[in-house]
Protein backbone atom coordinates (compact mmCIF):
# COMPACT_ATOMS: atom_id res chain seq x y z
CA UNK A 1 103.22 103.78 112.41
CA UNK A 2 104.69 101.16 115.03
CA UNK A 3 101.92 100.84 117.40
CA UNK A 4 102.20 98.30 120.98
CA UNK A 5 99.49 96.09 120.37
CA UNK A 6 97.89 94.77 124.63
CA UNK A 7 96.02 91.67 124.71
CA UNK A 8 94.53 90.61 127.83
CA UNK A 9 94.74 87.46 128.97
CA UNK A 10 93.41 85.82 132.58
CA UNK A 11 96.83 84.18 133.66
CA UNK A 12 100.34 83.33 132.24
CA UNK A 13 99.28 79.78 130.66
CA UNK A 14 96.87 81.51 128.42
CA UNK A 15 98.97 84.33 127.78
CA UNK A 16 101.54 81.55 126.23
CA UNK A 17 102.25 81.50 122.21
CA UNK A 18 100.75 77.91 121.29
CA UNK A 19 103.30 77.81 117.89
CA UNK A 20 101.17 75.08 116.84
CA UNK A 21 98.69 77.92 115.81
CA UNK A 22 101.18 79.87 114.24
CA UNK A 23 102.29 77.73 111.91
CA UNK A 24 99.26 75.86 111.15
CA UNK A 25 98.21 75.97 107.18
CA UNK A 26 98.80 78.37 104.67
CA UNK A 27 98.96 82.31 105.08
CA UNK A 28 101.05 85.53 106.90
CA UNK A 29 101.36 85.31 110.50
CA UNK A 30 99.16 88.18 110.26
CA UNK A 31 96.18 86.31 109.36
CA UNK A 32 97.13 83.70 112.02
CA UNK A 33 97.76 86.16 114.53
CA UNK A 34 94.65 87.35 113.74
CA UNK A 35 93.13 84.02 113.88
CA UNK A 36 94.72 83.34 117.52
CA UNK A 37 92.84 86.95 118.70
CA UNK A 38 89.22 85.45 117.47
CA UNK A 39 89.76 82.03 118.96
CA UNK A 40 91.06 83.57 122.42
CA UNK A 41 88.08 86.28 121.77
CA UNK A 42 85.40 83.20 121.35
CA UNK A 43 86.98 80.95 124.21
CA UNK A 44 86.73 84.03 126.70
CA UNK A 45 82.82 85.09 125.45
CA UNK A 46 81.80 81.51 126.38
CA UNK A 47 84.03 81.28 129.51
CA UNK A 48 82.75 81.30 133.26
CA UNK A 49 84.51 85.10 133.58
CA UNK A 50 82.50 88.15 135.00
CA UNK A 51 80.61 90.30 132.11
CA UNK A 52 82.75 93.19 132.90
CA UNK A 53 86.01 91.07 132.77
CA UNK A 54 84.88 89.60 128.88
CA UNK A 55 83.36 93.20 127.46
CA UNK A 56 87.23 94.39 128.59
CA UNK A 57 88.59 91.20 127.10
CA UNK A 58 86.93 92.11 123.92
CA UNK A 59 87.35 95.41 123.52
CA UNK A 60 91.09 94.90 123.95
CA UNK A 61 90.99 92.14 121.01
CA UNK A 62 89.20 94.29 118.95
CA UNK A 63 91.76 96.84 118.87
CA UNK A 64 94.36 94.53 118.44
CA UNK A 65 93.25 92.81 115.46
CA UNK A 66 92.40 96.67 114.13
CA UNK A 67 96.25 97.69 114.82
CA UNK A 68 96.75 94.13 113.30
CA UNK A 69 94.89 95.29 109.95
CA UNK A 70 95.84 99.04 109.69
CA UNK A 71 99.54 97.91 109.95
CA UNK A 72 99.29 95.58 106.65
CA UNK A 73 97.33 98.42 105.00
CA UNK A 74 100.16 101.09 105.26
């Protein structure tokens, strides 16, 4: 199943692939991507943003690192 996967992100400069991250160590750019999601997830949860704006921020990265897994399972 192709799925769209949305991440949130609070302006274009943080929205931006850092390919530094991608291609950092050993492993599929699953794992990274998956890596990226958790880092973005951790800077936002300790960020000055509203509650409401980081449980929507994490809710969204939660189901993108689900899609993210489900896809490599099938």
């Amino acid at each position: 199943m192709n799925t769209t996967l949305t991440t949130v992100y609070p302006d274009v400069d943080a929205a931006a692939v850092n390919w530094s991250d991608v291609t950092e160590g050993l492993g599929s750019w699953d794992a990274h991507n998956i890596l990226r999601l958790c880092k973005d997830a951790r800077a936002v949860l300790h960020s000055e943003e509203s509650d409401a704006y980081k449980i929507g921020y994490l809710k969204a990265t939660i189901f993108c690192i689900q899609e993210v897994i489900k896809a490599k399972a099938e």
